[in-house]
Structure formats: C-alpha cells, structure tokens
N, C-alpha and C. Protein backbone atom coordinates (compact mmCIF):
# COMPACT_ATOMS: atom_id res chain seq x y z
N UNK A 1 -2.71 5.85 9.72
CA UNK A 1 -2.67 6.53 8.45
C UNK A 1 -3.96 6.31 7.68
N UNK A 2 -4.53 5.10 7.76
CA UNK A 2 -6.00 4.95 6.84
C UNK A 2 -6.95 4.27 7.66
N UNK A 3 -7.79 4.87 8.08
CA UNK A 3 -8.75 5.89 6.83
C UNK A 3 -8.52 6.90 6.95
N UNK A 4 -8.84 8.00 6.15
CA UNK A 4 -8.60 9.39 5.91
C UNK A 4 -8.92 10.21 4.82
N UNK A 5 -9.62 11.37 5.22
CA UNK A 5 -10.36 12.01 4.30
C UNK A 5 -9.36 13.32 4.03
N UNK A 6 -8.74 13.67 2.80
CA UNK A 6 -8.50 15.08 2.31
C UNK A 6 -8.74 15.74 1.45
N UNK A 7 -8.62 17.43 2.06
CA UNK A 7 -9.09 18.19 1.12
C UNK A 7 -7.84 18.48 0.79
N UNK A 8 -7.96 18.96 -1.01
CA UNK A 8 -6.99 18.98 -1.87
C UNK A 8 -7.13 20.27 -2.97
N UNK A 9 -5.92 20.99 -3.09
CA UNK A 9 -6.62 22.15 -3.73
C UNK A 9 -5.90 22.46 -4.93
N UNK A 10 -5.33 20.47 -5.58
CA UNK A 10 -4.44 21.48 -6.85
C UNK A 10 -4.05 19.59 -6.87
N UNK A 11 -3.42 19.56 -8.16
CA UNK A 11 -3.02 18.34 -8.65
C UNK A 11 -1.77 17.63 -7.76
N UNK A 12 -1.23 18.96 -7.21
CA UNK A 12 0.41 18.46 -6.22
C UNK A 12 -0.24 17.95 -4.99
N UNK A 13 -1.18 18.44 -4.22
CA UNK A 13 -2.20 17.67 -2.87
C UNK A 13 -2.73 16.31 -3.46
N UNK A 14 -3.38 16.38 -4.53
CA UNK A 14 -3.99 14.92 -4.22
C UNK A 14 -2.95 14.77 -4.86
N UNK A 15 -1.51 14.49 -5.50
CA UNK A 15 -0.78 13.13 -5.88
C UNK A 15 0.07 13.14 -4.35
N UNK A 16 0.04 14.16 -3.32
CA UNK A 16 0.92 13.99 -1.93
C UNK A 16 -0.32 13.05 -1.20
N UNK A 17 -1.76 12.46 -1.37
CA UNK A 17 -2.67 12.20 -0.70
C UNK A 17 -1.99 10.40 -1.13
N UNK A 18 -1.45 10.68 -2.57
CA UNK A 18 -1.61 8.95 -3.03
C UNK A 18 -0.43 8.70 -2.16
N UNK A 19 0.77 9.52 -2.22
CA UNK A 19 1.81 9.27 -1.36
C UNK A 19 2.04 8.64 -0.31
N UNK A 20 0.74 9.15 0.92
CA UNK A 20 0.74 8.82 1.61
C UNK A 20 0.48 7.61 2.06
N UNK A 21 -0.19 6.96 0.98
CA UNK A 21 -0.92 5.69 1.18
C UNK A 21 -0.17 4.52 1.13
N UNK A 22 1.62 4.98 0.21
CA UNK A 22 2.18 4.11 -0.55
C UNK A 22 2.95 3.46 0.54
N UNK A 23 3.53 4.04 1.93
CA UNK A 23 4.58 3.05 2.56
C UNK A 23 3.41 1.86 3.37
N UNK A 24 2.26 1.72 3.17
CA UNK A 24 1.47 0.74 3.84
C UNK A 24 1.20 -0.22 2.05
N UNK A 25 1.41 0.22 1.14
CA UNK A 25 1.02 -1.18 0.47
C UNK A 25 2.19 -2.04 0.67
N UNK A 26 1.45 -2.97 -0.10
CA UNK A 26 2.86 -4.74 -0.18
C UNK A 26 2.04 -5.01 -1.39
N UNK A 27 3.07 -6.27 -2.21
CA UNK A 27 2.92 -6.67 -3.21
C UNK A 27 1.44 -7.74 -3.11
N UNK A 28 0.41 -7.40 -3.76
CA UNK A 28 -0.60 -8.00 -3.67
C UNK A 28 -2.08 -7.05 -3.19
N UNK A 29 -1.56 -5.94 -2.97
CA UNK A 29 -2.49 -5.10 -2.44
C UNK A 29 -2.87 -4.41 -3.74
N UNK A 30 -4.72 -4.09 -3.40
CA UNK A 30 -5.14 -3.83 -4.66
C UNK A 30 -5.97 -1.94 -4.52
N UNK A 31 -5.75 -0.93 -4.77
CA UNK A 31 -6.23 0.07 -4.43
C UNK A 31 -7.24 0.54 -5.88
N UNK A 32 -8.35 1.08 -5.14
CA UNK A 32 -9.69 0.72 -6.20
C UNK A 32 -10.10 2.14 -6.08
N UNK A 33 -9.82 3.38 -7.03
CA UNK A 33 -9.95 4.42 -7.29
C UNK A 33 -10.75 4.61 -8.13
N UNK A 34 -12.24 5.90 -7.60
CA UNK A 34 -13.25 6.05 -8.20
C UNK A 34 -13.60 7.71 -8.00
N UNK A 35 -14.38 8.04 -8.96
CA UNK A 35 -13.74 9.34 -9.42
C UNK A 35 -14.62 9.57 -10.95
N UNK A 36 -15.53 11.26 -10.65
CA UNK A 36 -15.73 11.24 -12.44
C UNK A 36 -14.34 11.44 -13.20
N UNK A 37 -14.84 11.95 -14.99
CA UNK A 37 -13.47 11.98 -15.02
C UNK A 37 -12.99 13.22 -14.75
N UNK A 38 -11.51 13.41 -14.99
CA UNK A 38 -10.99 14.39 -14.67
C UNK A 38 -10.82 14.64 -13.02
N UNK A 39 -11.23 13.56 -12.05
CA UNK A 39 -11.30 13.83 -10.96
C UNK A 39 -10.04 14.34 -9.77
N UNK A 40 -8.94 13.42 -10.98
CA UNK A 40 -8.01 13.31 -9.71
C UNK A 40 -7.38 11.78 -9.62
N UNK A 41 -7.92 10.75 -10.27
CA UNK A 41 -7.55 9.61 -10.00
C UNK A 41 -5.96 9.58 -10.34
N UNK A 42 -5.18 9.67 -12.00
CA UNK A 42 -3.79 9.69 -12.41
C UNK A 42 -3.35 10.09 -11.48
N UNK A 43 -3.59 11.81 -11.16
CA UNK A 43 -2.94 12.59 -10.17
C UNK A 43 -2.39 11.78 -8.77
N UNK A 44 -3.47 10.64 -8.63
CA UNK A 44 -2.88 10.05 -6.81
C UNK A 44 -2.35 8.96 -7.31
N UNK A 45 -2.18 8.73 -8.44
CA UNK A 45 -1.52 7.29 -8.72
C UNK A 45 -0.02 8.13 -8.77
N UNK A 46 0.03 8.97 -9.41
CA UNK A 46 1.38 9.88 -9.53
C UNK A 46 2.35 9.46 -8.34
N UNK A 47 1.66 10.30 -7.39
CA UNK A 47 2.22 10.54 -6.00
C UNK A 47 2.58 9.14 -5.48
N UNK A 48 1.25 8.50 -5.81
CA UNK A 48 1.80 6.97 -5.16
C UNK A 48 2.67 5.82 -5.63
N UNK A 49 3.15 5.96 -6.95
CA UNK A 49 4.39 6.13 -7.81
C UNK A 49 5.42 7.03 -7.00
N UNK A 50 5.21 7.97 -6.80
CA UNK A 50 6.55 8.53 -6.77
C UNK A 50 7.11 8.28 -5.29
N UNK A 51 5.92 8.06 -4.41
CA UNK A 51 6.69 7.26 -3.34
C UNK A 51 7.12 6.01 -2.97
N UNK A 52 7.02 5.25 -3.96
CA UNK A 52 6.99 4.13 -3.99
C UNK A 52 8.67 4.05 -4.51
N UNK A 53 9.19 5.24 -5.23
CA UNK A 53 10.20 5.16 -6.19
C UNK A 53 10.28 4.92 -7.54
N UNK A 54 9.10 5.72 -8.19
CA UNK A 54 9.02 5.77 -9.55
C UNK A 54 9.03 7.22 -9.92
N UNK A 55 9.64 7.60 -11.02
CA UNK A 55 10.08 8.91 -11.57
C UNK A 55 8.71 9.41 -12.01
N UNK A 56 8.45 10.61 -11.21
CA UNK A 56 6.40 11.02 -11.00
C UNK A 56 6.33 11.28 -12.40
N UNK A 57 7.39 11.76 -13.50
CA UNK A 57 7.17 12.11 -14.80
C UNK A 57 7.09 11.10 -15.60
N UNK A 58 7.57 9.43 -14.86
CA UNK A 58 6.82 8.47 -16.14
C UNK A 58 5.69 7.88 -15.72
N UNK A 59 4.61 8.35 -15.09
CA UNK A 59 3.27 8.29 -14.85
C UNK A 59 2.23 8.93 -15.37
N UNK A 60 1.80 8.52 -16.48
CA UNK A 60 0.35 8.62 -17.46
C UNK A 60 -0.81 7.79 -17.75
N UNK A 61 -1.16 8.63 -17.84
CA UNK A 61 -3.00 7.64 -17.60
C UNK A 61 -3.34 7.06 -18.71
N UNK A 62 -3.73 5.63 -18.01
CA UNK A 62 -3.82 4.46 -18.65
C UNK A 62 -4.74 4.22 -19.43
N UNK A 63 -5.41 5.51 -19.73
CA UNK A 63 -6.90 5.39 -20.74
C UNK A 63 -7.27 4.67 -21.98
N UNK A 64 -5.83 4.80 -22.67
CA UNK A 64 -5.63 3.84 -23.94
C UNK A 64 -4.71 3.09 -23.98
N UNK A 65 -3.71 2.73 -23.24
CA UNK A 65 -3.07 1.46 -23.16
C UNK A 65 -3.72 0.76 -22.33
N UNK A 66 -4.57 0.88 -21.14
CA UNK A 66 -5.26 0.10 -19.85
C UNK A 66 -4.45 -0.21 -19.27
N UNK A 67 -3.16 -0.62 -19.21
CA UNK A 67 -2.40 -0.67 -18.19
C UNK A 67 -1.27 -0.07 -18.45
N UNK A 68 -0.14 0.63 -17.22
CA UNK A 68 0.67 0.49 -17.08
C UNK A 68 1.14 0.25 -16.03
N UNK A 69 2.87 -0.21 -16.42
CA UNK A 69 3.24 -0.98 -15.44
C UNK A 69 4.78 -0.06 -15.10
N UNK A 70 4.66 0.01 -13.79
CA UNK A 70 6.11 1.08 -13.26
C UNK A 70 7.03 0.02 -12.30
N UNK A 71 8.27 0.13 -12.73
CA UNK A 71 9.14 -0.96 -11.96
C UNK A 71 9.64 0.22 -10.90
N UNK A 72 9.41 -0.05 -9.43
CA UNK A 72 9.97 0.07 -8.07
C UNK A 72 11.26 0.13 -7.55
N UNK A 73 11.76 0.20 -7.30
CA UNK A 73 12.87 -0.19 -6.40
C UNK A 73 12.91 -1.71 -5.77
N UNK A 74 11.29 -1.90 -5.37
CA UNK A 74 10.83 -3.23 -4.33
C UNK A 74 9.55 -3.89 -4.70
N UNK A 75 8.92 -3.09 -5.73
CA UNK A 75 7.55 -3.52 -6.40
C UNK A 75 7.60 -3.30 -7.36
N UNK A 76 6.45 -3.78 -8.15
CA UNK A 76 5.52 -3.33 -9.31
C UNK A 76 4.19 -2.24 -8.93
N UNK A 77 4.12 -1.98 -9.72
CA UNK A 77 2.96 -0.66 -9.68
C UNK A 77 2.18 -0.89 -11.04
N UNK A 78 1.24 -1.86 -11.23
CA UNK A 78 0.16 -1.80 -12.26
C UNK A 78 -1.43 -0.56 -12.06
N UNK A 79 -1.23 -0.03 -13.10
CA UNK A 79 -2.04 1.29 -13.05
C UNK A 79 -2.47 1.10 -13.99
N UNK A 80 -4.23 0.30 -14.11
CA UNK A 80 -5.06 0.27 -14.69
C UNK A 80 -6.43 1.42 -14.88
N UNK A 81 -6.81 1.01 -16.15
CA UNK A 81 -7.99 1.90 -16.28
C UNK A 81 -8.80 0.88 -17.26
N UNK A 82 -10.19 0.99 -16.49
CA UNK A 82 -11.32 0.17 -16.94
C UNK A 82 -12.29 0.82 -17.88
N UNK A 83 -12.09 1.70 -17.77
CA UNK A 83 -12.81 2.59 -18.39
C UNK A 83 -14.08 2.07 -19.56
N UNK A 84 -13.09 1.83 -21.04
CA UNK A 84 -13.85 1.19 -22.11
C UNK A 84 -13.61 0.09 -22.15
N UNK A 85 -13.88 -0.86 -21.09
CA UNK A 85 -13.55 -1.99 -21.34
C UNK A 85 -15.09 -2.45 -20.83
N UNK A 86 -16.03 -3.83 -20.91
CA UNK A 86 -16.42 -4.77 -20.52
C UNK A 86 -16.03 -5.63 -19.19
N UNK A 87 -17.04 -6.28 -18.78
CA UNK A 87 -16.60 -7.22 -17.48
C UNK A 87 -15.68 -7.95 -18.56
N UNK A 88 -16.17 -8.45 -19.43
CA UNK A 88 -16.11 -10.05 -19.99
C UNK A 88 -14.38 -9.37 -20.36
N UNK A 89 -14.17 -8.03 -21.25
CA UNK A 89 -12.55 -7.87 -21.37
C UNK A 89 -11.40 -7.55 -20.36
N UNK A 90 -12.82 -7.37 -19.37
CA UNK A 90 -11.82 -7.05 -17.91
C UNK A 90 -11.19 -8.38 -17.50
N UNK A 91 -12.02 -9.35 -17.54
CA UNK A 91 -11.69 -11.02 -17.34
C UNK A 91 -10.45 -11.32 -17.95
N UNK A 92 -10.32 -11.22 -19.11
CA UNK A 92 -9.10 -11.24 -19.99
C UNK A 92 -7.59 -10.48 -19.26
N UNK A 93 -7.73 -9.47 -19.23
CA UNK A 93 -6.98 -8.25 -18.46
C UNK A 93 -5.59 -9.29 -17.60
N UNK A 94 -5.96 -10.43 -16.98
CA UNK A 94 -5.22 -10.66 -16.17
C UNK A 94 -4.73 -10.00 -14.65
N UNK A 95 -5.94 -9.02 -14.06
CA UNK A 95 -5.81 -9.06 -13.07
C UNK A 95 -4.62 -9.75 -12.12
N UNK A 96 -5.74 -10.90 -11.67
CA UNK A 96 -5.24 -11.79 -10.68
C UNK A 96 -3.54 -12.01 -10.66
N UNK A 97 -3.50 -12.09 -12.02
CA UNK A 97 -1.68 -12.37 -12.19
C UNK A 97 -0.85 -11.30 -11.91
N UNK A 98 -1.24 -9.94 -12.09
CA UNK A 98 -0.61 -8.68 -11.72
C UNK A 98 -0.91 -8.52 -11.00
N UNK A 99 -1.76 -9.38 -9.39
CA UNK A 99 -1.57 -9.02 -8.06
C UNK A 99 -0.69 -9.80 -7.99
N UNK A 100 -0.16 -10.96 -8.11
CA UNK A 100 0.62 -12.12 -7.99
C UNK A 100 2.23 -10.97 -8.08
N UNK A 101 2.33 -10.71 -8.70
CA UNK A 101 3.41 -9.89 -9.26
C UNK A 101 3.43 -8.16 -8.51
N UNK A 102 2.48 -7.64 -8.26
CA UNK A 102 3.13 -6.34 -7.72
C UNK A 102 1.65 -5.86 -7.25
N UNK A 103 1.41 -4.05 -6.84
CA UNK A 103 0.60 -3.64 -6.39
C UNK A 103 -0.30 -3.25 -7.71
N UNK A 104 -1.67 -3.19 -7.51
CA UNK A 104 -2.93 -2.51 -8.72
C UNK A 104 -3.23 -1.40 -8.04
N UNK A 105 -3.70 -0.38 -8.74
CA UNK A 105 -4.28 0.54 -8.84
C UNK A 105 -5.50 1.10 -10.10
N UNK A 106 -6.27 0.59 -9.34
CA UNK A 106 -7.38 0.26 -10.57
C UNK A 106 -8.35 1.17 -10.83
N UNK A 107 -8.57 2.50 -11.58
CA UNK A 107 -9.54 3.36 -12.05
C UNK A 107 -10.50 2.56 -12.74
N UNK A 108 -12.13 3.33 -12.32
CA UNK A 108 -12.77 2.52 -12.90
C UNK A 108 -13.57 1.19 -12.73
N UNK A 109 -13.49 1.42 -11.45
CA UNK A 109 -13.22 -0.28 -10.73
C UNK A 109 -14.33 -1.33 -10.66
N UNK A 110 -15.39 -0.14 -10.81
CA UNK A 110 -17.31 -0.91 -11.35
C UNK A 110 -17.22 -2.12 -12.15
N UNK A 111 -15.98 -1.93 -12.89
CA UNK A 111 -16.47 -2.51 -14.39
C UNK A 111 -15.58 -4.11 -14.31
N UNK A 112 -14.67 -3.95 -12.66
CA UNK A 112 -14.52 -5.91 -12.58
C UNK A 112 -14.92 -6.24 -11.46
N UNK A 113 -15.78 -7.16 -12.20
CA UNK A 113 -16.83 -7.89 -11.51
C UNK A 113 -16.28 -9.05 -10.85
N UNK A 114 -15.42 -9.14 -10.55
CA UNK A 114 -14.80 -10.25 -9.37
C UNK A 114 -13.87 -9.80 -8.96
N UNK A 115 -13.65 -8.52 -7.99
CA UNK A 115 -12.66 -7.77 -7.48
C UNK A 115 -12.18 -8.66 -5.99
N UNK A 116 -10.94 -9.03 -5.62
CA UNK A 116 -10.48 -9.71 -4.61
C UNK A 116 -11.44 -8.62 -3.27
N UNK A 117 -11.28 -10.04 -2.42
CA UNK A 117 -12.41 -9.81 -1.15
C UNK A 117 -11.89 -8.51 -0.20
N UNK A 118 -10.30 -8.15 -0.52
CA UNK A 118 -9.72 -6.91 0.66
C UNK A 118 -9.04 -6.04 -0.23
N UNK A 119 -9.64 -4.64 0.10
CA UNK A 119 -9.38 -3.31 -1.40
C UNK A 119 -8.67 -2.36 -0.38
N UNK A 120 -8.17 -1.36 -0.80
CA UNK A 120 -8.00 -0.29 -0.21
C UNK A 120 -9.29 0.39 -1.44
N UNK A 121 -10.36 1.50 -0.32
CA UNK A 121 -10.84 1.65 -1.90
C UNK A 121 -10.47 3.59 -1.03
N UNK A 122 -9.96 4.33 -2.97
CA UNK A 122 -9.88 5.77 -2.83
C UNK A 122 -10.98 6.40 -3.70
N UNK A 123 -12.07 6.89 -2.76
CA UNK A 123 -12.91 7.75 -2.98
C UNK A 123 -12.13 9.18 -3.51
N UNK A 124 -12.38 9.63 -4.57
CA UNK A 124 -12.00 11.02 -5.03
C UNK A 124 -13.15 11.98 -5.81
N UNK A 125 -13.42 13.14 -5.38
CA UNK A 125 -14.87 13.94 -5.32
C UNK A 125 -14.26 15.38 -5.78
N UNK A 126 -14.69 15.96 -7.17
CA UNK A 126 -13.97 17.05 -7.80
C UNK A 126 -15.51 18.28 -6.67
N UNK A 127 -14.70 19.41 -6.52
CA UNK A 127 -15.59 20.46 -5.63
C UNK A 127 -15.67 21.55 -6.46
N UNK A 128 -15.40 21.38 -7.88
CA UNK A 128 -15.20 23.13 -8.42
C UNK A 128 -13.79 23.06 -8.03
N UNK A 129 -13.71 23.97 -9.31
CA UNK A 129 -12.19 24.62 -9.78
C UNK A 129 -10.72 22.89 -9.53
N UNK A 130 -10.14 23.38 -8.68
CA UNK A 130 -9.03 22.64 -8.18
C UNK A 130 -9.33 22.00 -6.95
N UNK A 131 -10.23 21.92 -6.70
CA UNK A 131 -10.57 21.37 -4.72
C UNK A 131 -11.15 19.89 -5.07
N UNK A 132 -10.53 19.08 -4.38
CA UNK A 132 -10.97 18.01 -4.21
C UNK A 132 -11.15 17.35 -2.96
N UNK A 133 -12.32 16.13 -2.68
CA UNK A 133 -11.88 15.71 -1.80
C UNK A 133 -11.46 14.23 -1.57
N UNK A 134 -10.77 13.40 -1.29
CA UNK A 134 -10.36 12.39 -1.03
C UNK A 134 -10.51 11.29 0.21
N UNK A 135 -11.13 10.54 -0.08
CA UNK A 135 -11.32 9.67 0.88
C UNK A 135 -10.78 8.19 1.07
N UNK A 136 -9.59 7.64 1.99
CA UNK A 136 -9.08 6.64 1.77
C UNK A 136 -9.30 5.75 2.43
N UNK A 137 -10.03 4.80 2.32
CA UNK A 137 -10.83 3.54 3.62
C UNK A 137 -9.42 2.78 3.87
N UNK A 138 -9.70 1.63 5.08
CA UNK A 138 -9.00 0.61 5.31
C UNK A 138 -9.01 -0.30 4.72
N UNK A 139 -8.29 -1.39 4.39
CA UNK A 139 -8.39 -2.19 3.48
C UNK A 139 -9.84 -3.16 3.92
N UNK A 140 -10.87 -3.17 3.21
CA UNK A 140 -12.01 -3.80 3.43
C UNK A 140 -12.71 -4.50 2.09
N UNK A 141 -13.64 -5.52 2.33
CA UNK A 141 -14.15 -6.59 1.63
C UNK A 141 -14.36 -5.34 0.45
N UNK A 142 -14.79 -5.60 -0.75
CA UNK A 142 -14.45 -4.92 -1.85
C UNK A 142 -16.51 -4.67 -2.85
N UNK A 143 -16.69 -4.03 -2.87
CA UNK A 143 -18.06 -3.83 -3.10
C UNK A 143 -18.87 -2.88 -2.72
C-alpha cells in the first residue's frame, strides 16, 4: 500500500487517498503532511478520520485551534497545524505526549524542529482547478 503516488481530481479523491493510508497506522505513528495552502492537506486528514472511524463531518482544520483531537473506535487522531506557530511554541505543543496517546497528523511540519526519527511523510501538490497530486512515502527517518 505505501509508497504511492495519486492523482486526485476533487476533495472526495484526496480524502479516499488519506483513507487509504489509515488501516496501516498504530498508535504512535506520526504522518507529516505538506502542501501550499489550500492544497488538500484537511481534505486527507478527513478521509483518514473517517477510516479510522471518525464521523468525516467532525473534521476541521486545525488552523486556529492547532489541534484537534478525534476519538476512534481504537485510537486517537491528533490533527495538528503548525502553521503560525514558532519552533520554540511548537516545543510547548506537546507533541511527544500525543504520540504516546494516539496517531499525529501534522500540517505544516517545517516548523518542528525535532520531528521523531520514522514519519509517514504525505506529499500533496495542487495542479490547477481540482487536480491534485499526492504522494505517500514509507515510513522513513523524518527530514
């Protein structure tokens, strides 16, 4: 299933792209989504929420709360956004403890500077109009 590159031609493809990704996480796994804005990032957190067993309609982007957190069936689902934040407030953030506790999904991901050594990282690339493309590595050293 990963790695894997898709093309996506509407907000329902890339949140079926995050989907796919979701029966391979476990609690502790950290997925590092990058993306201008508007790219597509919420959209695959959606999907990967909703396969996980979270209701795809209580999934919104974390731009001004920085996190949210979706209870599973079997996990946590922390869905961060770094956006306006600092390394030094990213430090604060508590990371580390919300891998301890469930899966991350981290938009934005430049901006923490001590990201654990094994990522899933999701490349997401807007093409004009609705087309995107998506790229999902194996879980690898993080950088």
């Amino acid at each position: 299933m990963v790695p894997r590159t898709v093309e996506t031609s509407g907000e329902a493809e890339t949140a079926a792209a995050g989907a796919g990704l979701a029966p391979v996480l476990r609690t502790g796994d950290v997925v590092l989504l990058s993306g201008e804005l508007g790219a597509g990032k919420t959209a695959f957190v959606r999907g990967l929420a909703r396969a996980l067993g979270v209701p795809e309609e209580d999934v919104t982007s974390p731009t001004f709360t920085l996190v949210q957190e979706y209870r599973a069936p079997h996990v946590v689902l922390f869905h961060v956004d770094l956006y306006r934040l600092s390394p030094r407030e990213v430090e604060d953030l508590g990371l580390d403890e919300m891998m301890e506790e469930g899966i991350l999904a981290i938009e934005w991901p430049e901006r923490w500077a001590d990201p654990p050594e094994v990522v899933y990282d999701v490349q997401i690339e807007h093409q004009g109009g609705d087309r995107r493309v998506v790229r999902i590595s194996d879980p690898r050293p993080a950088g």
